[in-house]
C-alpha atoms as a PDB file:
ATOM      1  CA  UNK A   1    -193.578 -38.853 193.056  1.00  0.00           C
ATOM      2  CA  UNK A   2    -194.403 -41.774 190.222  1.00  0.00           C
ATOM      3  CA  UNK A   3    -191.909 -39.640 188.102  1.00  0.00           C
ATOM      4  CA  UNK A   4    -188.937 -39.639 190.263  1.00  0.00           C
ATOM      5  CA  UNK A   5    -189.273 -43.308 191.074  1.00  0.00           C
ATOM      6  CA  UNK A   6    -189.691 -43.972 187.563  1.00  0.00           C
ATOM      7  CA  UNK A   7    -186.551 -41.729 186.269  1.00  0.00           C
ATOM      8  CA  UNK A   8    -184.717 -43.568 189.024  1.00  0.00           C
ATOM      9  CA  UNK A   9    -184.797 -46.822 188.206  1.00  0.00           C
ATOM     10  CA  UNK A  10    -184.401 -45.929 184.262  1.00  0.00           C
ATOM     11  CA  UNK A  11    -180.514 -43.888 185.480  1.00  0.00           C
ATOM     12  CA  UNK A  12    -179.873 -47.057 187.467  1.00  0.00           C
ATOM     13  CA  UNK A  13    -178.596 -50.274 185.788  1.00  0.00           C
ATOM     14  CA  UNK A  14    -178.971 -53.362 186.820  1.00  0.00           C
ATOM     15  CA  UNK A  15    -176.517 -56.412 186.449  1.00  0.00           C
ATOM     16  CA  UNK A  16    -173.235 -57.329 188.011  1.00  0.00           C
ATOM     17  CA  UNK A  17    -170.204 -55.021 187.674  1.00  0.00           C
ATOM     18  CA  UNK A  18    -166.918 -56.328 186.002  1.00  0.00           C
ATOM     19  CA  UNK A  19    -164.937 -56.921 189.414  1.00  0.00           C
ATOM     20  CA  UNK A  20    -168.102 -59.112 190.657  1.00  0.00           C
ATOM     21  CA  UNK A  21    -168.073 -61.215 187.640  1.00  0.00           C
ATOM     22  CA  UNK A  22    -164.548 -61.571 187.702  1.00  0.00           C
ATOM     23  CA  UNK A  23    -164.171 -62.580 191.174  1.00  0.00           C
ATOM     24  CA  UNK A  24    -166.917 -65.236 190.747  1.00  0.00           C
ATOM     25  CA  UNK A  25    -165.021 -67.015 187.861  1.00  0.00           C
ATOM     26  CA  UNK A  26    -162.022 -66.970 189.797  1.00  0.00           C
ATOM     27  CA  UNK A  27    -163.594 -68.951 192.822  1.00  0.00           C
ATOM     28  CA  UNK A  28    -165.116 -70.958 190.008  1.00  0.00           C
ATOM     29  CA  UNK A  29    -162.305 -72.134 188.754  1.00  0.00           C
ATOM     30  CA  UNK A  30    -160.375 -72.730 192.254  1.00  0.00           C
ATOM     31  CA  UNK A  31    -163.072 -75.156 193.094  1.00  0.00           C
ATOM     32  CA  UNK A  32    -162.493 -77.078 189.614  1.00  0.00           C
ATOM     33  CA  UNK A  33    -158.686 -77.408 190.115  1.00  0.00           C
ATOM     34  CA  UNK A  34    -159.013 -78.950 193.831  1.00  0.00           C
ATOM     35  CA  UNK A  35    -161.794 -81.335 191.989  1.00  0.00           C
ATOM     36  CA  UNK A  36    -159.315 -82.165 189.482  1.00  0.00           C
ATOM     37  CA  UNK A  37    -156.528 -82.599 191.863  1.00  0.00           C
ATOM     38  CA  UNK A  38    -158.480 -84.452 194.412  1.00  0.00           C
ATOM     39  CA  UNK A  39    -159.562 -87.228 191.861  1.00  0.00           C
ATOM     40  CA  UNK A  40    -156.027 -87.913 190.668  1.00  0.00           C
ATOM     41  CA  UNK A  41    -155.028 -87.865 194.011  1.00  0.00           C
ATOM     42  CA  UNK A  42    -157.839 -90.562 194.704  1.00  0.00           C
ATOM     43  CA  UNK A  43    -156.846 -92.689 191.776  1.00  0.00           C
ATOM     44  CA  UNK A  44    -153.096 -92.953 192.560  1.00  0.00           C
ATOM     45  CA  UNK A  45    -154.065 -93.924 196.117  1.00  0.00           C
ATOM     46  CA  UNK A  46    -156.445 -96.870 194.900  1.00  0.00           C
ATOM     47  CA  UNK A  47    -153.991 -97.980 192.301  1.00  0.00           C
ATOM     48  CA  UNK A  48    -151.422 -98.245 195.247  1.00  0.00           C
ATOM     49  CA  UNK A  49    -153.624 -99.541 197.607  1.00  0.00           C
ATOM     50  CA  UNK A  50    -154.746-102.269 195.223  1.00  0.00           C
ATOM     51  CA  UNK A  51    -150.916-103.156 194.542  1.00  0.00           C
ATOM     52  CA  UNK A  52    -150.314-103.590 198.358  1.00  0.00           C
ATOM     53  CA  UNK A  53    -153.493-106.125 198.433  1.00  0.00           C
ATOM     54  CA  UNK A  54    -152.214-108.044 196.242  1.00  0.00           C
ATOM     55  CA  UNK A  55    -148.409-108.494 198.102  1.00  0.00           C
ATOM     56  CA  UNK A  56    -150.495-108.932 201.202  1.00  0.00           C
ATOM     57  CA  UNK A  57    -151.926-112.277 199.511  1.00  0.00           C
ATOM     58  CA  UNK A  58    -148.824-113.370 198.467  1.00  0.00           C
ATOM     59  CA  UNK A  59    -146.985-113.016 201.265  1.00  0.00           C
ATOM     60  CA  UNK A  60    -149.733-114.556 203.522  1.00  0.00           C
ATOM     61  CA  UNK A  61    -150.230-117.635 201.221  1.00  0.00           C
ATOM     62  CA  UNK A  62    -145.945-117.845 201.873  1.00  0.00           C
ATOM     63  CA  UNK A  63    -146.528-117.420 205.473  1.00  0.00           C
ATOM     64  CA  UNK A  64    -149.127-120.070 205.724  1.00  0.00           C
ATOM     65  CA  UNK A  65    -147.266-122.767 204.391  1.00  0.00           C
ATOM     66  CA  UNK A  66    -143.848-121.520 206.604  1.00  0.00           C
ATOM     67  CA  UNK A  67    -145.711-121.873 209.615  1.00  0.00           C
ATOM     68  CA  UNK A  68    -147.825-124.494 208.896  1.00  0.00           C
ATOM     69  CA  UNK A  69    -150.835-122.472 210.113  1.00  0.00           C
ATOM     70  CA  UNK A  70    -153.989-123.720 207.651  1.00  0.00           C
ATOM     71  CA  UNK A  71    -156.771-121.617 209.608  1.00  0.00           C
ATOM     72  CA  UNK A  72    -159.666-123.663 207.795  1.00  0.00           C
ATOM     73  CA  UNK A  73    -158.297-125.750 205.802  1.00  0.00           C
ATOM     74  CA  UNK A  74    -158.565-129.981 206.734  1.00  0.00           C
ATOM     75  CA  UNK A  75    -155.091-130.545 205.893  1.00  0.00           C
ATOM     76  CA  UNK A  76    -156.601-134.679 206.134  1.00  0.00           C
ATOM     77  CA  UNK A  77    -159.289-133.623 203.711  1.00  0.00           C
ATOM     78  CA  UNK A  78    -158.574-130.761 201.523  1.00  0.00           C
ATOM     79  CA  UNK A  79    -154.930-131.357 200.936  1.00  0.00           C
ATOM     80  CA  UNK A  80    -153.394-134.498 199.323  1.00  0.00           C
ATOM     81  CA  UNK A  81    -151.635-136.843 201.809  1.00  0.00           C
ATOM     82  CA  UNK A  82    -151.180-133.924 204.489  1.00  0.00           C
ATOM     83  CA  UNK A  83    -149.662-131.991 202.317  1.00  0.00           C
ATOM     84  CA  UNK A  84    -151.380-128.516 200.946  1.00  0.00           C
ATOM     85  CA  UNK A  85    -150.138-126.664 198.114  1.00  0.00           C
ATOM     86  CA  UNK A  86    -151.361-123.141 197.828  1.00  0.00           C
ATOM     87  CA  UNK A  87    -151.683-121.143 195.050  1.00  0.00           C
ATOM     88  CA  UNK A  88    -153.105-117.837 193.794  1.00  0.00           C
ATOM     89  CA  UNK A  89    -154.890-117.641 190.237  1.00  0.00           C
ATOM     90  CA  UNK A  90    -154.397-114.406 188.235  1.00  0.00           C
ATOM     91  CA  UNK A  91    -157.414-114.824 186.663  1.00  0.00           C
ATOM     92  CA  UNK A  92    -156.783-111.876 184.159  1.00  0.00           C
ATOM     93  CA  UNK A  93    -158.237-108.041 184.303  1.00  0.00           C
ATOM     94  CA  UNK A  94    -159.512-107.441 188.010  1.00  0.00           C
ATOM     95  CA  UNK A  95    -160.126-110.779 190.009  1.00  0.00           C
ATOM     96  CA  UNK A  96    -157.490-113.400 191.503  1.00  0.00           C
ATOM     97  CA  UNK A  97    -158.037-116.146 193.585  1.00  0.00           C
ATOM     98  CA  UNK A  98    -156.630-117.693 196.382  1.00  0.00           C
ATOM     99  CA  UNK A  99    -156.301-122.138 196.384  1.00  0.00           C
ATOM    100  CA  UNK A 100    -155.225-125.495 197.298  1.00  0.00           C
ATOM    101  CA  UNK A 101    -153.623-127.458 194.619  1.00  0.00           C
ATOM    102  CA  UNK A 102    -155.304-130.992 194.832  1.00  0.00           C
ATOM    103  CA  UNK A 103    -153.821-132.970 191.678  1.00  0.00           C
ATOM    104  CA  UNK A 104    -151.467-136.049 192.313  1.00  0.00           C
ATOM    105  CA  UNK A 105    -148.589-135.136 191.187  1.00  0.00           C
ATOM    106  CA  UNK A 106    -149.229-131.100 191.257  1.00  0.00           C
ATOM    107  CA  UNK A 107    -149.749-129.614 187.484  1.00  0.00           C
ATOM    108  CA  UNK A 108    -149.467-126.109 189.005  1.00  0.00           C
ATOM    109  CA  UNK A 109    -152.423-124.667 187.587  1.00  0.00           C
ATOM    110  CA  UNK A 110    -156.097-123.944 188.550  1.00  0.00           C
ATOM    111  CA  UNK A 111    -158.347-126.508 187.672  1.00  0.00           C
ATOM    112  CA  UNK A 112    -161.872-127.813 188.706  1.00  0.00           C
ATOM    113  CA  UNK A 113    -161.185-129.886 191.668  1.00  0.00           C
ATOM    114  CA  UNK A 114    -158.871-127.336 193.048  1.00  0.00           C
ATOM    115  CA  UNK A 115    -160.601-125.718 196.431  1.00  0.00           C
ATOM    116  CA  UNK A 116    -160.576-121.855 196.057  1.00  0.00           C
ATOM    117  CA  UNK A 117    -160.376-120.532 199.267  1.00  0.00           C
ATOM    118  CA  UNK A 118    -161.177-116.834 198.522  1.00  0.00           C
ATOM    119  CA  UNK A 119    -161.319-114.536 195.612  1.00  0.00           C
ATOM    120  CA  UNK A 120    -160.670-110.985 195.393  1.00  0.00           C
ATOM    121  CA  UNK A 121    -161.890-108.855 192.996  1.00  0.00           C
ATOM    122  CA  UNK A 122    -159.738-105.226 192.284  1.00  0.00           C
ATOM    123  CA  UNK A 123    -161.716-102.097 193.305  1.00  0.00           C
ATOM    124  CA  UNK A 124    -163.032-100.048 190.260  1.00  0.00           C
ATOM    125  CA  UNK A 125    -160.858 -98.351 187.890  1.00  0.00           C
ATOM    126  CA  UNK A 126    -157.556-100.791 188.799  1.00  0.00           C
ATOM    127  CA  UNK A 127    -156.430-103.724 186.740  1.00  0.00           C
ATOM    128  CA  UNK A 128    -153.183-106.068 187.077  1.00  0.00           C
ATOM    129  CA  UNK A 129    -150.917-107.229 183.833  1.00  0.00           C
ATOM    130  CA  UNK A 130    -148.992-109.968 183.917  1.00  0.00           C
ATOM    131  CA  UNK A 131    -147.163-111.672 180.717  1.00  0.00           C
ATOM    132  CA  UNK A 132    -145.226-113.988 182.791  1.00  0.00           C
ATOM    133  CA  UNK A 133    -147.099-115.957 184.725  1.00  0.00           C
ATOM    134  CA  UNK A 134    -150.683-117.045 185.209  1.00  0.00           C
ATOM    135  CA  UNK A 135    -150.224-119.072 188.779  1.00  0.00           C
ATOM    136  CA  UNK A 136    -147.960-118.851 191.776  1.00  0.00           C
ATOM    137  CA  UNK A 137    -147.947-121.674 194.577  1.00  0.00           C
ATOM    138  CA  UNK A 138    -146.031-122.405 197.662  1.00  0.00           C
ATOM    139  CA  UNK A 139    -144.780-125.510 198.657  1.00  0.00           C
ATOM    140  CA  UNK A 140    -144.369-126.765 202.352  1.00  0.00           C
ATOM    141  CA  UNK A 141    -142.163-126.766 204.407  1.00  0.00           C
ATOM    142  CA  UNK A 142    -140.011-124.326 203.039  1.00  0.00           C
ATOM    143  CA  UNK A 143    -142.143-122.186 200.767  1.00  0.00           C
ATOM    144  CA  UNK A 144    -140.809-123.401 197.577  1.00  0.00           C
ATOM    145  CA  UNK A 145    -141.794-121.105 194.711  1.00  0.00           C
ATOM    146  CA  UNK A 146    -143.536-122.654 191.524  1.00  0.00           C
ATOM    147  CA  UNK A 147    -144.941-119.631 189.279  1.00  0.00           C
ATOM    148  CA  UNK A 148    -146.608-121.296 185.620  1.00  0.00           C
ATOM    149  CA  UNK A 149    -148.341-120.165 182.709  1.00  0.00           C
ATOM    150  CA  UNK A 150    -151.214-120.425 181.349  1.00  0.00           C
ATOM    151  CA  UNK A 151    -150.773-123.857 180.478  1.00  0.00           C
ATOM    152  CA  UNK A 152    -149.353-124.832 183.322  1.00  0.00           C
ATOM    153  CA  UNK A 153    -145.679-124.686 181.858  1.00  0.00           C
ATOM    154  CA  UNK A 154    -143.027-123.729 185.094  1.00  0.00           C
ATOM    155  CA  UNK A 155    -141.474-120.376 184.398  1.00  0.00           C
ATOM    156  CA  UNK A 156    -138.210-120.004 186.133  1.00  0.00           C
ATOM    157  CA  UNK A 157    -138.546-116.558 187.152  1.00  0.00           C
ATOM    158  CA  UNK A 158    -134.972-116.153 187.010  1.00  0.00           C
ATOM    159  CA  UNK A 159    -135.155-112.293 186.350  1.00  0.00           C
ATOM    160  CA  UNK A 160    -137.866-112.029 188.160  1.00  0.00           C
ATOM    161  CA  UNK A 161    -141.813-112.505 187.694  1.00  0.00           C
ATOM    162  CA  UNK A 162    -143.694-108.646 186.925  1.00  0.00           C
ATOM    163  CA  UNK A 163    -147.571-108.190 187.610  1.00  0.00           C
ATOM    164  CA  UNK A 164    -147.934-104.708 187.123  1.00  0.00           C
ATOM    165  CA  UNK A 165    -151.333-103.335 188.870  1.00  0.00           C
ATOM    166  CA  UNK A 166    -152.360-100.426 186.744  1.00  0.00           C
ATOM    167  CA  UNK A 167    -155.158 -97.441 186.806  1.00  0.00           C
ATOM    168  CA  UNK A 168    -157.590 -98.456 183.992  1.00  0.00           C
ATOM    169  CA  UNK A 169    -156.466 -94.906 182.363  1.00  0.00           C
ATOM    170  CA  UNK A 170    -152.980 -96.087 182.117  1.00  0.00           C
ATOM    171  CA  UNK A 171    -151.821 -92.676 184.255  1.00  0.00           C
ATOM    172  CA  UNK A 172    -150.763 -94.961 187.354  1.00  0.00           C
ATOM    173  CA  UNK A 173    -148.454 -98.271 187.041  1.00  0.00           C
ATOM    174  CA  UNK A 174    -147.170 -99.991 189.999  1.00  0.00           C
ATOM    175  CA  UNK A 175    -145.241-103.225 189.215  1.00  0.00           C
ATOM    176  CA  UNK A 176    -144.672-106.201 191.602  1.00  0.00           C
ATOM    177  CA  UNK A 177    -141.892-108.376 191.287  1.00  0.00           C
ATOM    178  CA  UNK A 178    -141.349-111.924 192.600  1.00  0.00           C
ATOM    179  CA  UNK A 179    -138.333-113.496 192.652  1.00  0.00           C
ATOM    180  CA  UNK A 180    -137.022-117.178 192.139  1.00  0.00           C
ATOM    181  CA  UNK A 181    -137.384-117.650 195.612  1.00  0.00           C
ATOM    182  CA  UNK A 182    -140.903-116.217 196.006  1.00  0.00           C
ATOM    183  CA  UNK A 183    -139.924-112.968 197.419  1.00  0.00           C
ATOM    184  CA  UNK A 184    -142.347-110.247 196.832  1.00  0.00           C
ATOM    185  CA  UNK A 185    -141.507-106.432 196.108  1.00  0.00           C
ATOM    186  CA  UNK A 186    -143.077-103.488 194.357  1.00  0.00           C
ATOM    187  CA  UNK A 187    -140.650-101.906 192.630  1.00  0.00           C
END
């Protein structure tokens, strides 16, 4: 009886057959490309969704001074004479911020004794580029568009200011365009 049981497992082999082994690596590799899919997928979406943050902010600082709606904001206090300036700070990289322009007459740039009213900060693995402009403020009572450098020198933004909001990899670029008239777009 010891005999056959050992003459048994001595004919049988142990291990996994060709077919078994191949099937295995083939749902391996399935589940790698739906990882690999799934996290472009995920960067695209944050790169877009970062882009359409940023026209949000724009568009409400515009809206603000249109309507004359300063939710928190002591227009006696905060803003000179009654009158507030807003502005958003590209800061450079990942954060921008959102102002009032206090300086008699307005330099249109961010300085010390400006009041920030928020700052954002870009989720991870996004970053915005911009070459012409460093500032971008709205004047009441019809929105007028100022955009400046980093210096504070106007820039006409004739042809049109670019911020481009880009995956820190460089596969995903979304630019945003403002106009002379402080229309925003993503092109």
């Amino acid at each position: 009886m010891v005999y056959k049981i050992k003459k048994n497992l001595q004919t049988n082999q142990s291990g996994f057959s060709m077919i078994e082994m191949l099937i295995v690596l083939t749902v391996v590799i399935l589940i790698s490309i739906g990882f690999f899919y799934k996290f472009r997928i995920n960067k695209e979406v944050v790169t877009e969704l970062a882009a359409k943050e940023i026209v949000y902010s724009i568009r409400e600082v515009k809206q603000k001074i249109l309507s004359g709606d300063f939710n928190k904001i002591d227009t006696n206090k905060d803003c000179l004479n009654g009158k507030c300036i807003l502005g958003i700070n590209f800061l450079g990289g990942k954060t921008y911020r959102v102002f009032i322009e206090r300086d008699n007459p307005p330099d249109y740039i961010f300085n010390q004794g400006d009041i920030i009213l928020e700052e954002k900060n870009l989720p991870q693995g996004v970053s915005y580029l911009t070459d012409d402009f460093r500032n971008v403020f709205f004047e009441p009572p019809y929105g007028n568009f100022q955009a400046s450098g980093v210096n504070g020198a106007l820039t006409s933004c004739l042809q049109g200011c670019l911020l481009k909001v880009v995956s820190d990899d460089g596969d995903k670029e979304i630019n945003i365009k403002l106009n002379s008239h402080g229309l925003v777009y993503v092109e």
